[in-house]
PDB file of N, CA and C in Angstrom:
ATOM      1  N   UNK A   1      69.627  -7.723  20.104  1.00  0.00           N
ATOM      2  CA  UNK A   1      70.851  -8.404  20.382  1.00  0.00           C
ATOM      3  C   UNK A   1      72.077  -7.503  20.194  1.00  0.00           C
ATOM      4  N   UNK A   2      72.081  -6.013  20.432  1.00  0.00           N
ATOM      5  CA  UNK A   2      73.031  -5.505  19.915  1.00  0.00           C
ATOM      6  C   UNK A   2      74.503  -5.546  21.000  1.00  0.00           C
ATOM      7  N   UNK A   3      74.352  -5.850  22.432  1.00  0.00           N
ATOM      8  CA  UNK A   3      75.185  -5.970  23.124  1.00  0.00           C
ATOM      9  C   UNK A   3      76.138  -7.617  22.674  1.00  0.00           C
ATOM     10  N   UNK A   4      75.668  -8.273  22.131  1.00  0.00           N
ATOM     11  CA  UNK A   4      76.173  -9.527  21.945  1.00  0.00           C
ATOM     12  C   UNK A   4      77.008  -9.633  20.272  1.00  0.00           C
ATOM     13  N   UNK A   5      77.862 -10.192  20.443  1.00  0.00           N
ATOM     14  CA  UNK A   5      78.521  -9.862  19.239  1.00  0.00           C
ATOM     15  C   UNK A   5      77.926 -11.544  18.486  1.00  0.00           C
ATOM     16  N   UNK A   6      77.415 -10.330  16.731  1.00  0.00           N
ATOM     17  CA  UNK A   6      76.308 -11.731  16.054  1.00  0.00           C
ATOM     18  C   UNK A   6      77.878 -12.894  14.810  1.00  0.00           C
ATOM     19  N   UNK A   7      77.885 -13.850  15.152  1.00  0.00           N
ATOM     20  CA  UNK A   7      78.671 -14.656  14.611  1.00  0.00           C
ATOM     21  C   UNK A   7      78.024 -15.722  13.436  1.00  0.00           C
ATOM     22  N   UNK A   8      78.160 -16.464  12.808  1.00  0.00           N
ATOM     23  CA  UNK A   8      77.490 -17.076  12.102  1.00  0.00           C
ATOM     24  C   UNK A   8      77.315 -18.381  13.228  1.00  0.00           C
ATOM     25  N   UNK A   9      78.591 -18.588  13.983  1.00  0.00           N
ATOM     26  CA  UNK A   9      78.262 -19.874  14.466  1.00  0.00           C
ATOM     27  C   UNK A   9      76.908 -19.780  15.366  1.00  0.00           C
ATOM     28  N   UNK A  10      76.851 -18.218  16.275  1.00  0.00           N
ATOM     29  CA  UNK A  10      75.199 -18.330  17.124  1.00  0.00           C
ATOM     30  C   UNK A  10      74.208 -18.450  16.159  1.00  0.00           C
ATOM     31  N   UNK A  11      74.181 -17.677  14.456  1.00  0.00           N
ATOM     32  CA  UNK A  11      73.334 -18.351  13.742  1.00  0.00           C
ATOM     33  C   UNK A  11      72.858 -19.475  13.632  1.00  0.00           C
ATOM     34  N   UNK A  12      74.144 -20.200  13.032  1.00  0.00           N
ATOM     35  CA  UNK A  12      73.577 -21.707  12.888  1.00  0.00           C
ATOM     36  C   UNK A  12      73.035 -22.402  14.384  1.00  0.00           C
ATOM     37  N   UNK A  13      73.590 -22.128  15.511  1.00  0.00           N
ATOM     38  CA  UNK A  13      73.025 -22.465  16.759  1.00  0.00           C
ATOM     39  C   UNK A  13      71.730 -22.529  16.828  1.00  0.00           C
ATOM     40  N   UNK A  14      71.171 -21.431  16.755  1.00  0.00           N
ATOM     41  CA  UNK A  14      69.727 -20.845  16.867  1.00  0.00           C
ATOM     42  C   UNK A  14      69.126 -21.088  15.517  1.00  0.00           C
ATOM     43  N   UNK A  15      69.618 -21.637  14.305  1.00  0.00           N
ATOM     44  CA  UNK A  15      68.746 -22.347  13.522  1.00  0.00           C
ATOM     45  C   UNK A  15      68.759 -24.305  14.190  1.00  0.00           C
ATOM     46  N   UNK A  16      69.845 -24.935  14.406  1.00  0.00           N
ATOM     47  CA  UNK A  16      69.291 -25.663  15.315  1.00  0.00           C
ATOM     48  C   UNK A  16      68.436 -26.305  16.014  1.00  0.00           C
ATOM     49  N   UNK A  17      68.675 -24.855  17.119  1.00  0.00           N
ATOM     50  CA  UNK A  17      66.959 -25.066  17.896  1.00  0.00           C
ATOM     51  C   UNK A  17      65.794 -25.188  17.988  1.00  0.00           C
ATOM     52  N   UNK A  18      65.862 -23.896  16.555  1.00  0.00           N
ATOM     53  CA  UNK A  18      64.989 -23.861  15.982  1.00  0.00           C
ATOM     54  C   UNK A  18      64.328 -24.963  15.009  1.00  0.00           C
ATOM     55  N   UNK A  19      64.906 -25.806  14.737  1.00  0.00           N
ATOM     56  CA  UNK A  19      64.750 -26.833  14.073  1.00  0.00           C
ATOM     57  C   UNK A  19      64.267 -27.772  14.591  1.00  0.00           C
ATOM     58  N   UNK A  20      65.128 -28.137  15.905  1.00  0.00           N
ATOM     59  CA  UNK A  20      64.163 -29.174  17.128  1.00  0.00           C
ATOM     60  C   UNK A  20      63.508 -28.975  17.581  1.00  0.00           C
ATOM     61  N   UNK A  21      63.040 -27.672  18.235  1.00  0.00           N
ATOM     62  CA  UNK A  21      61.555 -27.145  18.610  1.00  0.00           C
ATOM     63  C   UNK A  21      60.922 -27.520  17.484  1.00  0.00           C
ATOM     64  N   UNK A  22      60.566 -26.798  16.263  1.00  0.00           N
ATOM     65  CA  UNK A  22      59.759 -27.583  15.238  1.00  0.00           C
ATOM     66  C   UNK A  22      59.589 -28.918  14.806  1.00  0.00           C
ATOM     67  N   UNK A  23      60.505 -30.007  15.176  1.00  0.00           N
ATOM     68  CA  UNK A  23      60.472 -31.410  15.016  1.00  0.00           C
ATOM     69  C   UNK A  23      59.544 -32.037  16.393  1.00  0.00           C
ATOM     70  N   UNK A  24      60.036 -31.313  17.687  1.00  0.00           N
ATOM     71  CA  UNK A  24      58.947 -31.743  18.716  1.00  0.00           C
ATOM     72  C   UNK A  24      58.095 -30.794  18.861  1.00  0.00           C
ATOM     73  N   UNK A  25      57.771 -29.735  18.833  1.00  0.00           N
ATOM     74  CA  UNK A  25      56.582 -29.306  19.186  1.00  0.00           C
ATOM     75  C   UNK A  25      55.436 -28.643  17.704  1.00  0.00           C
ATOM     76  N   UNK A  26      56.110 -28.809  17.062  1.00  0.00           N
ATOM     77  CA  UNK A  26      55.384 -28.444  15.179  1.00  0.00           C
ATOM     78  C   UNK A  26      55.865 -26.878  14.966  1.00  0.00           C
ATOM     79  N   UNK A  27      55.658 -27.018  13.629  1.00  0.00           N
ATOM     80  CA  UNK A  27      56.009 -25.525  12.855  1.00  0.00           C
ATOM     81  C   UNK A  27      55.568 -24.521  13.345  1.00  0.00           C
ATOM     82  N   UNK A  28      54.314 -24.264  14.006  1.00  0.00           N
ATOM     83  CA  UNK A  28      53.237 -23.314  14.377  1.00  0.00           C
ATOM     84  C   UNK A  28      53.080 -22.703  16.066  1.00  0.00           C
ATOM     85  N   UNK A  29      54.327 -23.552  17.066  1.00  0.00           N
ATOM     86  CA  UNK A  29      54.398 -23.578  18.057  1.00  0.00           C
ATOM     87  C   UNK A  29      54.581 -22.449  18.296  1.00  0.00           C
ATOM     88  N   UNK A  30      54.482 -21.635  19.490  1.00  0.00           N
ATOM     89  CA  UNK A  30      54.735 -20.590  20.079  1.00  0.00           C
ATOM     90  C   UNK A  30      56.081 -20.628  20.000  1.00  0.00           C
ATOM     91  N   UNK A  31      57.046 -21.543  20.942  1.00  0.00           N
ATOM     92  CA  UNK A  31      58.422 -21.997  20.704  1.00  0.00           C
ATOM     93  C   UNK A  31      58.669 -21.474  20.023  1.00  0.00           C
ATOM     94  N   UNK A  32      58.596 -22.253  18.726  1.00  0.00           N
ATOM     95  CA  UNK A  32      59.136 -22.780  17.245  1.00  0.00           C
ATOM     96  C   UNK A  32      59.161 -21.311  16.605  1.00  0.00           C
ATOM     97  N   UNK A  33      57.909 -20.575  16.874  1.00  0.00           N
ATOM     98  CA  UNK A  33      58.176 -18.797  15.916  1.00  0.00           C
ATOM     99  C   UNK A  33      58.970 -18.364  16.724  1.00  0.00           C
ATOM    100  N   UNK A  34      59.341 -18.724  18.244  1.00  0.00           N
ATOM    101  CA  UNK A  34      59.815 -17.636  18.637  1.00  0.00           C
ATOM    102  C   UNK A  34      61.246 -17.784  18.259  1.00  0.00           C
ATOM    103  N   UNK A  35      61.519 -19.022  18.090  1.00  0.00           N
ATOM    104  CA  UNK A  35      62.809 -19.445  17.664  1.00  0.00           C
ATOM    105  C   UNK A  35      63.441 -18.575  16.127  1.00  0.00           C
ATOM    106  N   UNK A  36      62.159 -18.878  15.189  1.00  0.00           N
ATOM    107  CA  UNK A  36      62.493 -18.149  14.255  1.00  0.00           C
ATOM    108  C   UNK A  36      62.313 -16.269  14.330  1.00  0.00           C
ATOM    109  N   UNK A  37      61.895 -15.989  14.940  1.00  0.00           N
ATOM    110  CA  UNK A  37      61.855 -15.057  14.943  1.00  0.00           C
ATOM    111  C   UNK A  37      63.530 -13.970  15.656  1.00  0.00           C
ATOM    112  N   UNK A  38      63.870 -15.135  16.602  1.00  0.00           N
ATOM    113  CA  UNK A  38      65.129 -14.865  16.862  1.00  0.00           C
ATOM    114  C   UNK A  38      66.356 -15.020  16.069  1.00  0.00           C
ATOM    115  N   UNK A  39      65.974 -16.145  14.824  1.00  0.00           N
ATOM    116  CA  UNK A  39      67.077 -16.067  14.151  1.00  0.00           C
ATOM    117  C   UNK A  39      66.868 -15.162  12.880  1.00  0.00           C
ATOM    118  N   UNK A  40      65.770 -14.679  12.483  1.00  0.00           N
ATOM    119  CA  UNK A  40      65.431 -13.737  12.227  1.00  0.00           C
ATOM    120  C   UNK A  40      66.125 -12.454  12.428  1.00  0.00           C
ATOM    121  N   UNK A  41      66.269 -12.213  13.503  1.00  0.00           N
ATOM    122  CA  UNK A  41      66.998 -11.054  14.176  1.00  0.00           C
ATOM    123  C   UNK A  41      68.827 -11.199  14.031  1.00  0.00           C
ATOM    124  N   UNK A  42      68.748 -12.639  14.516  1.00  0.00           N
ATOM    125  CA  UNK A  42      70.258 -12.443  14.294  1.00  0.00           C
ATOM    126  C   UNK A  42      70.883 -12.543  12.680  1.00  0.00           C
ATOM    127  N   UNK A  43      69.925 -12.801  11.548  1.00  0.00           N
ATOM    128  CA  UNK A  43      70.843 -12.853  10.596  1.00  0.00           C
ATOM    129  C   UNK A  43      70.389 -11.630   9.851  1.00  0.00           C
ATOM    130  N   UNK A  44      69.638 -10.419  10.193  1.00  0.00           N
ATOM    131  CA  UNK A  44      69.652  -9.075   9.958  1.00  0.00           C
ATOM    132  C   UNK A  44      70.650  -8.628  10.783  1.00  0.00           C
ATOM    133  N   UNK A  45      71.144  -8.590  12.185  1.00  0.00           N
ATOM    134  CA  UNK A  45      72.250  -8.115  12.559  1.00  0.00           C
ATOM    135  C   UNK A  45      73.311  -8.338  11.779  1.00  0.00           C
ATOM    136  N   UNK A  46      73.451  -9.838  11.358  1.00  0.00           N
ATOM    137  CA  UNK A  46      75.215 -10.171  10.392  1.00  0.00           C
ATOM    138  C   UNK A  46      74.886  -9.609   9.238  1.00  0.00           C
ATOM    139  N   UNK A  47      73.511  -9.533   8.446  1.00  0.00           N
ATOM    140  CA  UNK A  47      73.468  -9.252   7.201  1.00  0.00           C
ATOM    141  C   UNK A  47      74.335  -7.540   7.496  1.00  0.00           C
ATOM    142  N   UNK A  48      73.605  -6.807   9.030  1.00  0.00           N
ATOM    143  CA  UNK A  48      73.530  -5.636   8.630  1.00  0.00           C
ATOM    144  C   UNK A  48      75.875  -4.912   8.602  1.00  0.00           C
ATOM    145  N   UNK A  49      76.172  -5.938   9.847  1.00  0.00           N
ATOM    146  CA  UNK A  49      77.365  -5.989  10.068  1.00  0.00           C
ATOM    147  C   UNK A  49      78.112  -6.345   8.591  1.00  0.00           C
ATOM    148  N   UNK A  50      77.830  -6.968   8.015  1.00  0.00           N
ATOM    149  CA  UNK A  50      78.527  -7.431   6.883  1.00  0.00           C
ATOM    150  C   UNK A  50      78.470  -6.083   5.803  1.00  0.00           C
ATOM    151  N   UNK A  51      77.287  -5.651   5.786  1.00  0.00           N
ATOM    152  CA  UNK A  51      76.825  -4.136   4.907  1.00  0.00           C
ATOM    153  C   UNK A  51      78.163  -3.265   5.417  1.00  0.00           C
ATOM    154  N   UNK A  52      77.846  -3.116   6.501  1.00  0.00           N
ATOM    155  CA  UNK A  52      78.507  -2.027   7.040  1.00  0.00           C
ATOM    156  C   UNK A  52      79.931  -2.254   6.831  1.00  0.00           C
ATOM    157  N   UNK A  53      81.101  -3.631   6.862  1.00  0.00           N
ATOM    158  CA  UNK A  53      82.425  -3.811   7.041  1.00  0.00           C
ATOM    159  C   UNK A  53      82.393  -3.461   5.764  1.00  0.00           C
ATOM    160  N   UNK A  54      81.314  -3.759   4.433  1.00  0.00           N
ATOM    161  CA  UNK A  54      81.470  -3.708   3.186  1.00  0.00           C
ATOM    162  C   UNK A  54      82.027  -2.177   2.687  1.00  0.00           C
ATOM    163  N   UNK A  55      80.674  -1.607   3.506  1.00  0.00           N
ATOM    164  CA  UNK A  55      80.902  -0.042   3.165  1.00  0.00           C
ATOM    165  C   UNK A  55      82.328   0.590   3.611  1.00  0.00           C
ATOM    166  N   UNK A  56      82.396   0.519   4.829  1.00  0.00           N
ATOM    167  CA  UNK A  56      83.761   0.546   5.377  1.00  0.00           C
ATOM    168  C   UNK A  56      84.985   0.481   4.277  1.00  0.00           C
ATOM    169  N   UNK A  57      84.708  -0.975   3.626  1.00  0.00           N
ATOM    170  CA  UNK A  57      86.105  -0.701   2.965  1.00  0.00           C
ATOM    171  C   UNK A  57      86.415  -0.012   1.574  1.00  0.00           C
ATOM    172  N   UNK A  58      85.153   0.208   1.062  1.00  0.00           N
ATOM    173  CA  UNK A  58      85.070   0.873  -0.244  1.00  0.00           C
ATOM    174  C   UNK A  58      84.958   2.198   0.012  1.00  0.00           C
ATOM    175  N   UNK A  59      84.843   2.579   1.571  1.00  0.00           N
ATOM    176  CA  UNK A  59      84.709   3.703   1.427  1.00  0.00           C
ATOM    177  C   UNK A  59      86.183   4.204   1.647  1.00  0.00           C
ATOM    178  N   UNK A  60      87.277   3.094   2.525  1.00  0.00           N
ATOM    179  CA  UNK A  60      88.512   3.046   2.481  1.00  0.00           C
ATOM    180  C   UNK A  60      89.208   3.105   1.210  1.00  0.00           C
ATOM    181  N   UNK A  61      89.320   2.226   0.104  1.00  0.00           N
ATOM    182  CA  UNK A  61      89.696   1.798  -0.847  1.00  0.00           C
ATOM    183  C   UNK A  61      89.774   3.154  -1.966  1.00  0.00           C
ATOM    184  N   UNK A  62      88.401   3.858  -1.788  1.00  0.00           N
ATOM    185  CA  UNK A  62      88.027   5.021  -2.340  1.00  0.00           C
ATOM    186  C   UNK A  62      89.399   5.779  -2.488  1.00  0.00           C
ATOM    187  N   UNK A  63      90.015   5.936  -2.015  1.00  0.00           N
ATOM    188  CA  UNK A  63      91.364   6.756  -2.287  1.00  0.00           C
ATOM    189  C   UNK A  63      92.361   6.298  -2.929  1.00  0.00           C
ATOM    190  N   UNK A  64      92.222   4.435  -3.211  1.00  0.00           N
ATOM    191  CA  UNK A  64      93.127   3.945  -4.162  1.00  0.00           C
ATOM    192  C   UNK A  64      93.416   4.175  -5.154  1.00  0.00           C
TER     193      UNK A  64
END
């Protein structure tokens, strides 16, 4: 997903879906992992974005 910019709101979106695929088709569905597996992905992208703005600013701050 790196062309798409990761937000919390497409998170919660795609937990969602993921949630109703598992309510109609069960936990174990093809769907249902693939669902998680996508949000999976997107909340290592924000985790990794969030790392990085972190580093960013301490590495800014560093001269304070």
């Amino acid at each position: 997903m790196p062309c798409r910019k990761v937000t919390i709101e497409k998170v919660e979106e795609k937990r969602q879906e993921m949630i109703k695929l598992g309510a109609i088709y069960g936990l174990t569905s093809l769907l249902t992992v693939q669902a998680s597996q996508e949000l999976d992905t997107l909340l290592n992208a924000l985790a990794s974005k969030r790392d990085s703005e972190y580093f960013s600013l301490q590495e800014a701050y560093r001269y304070f």
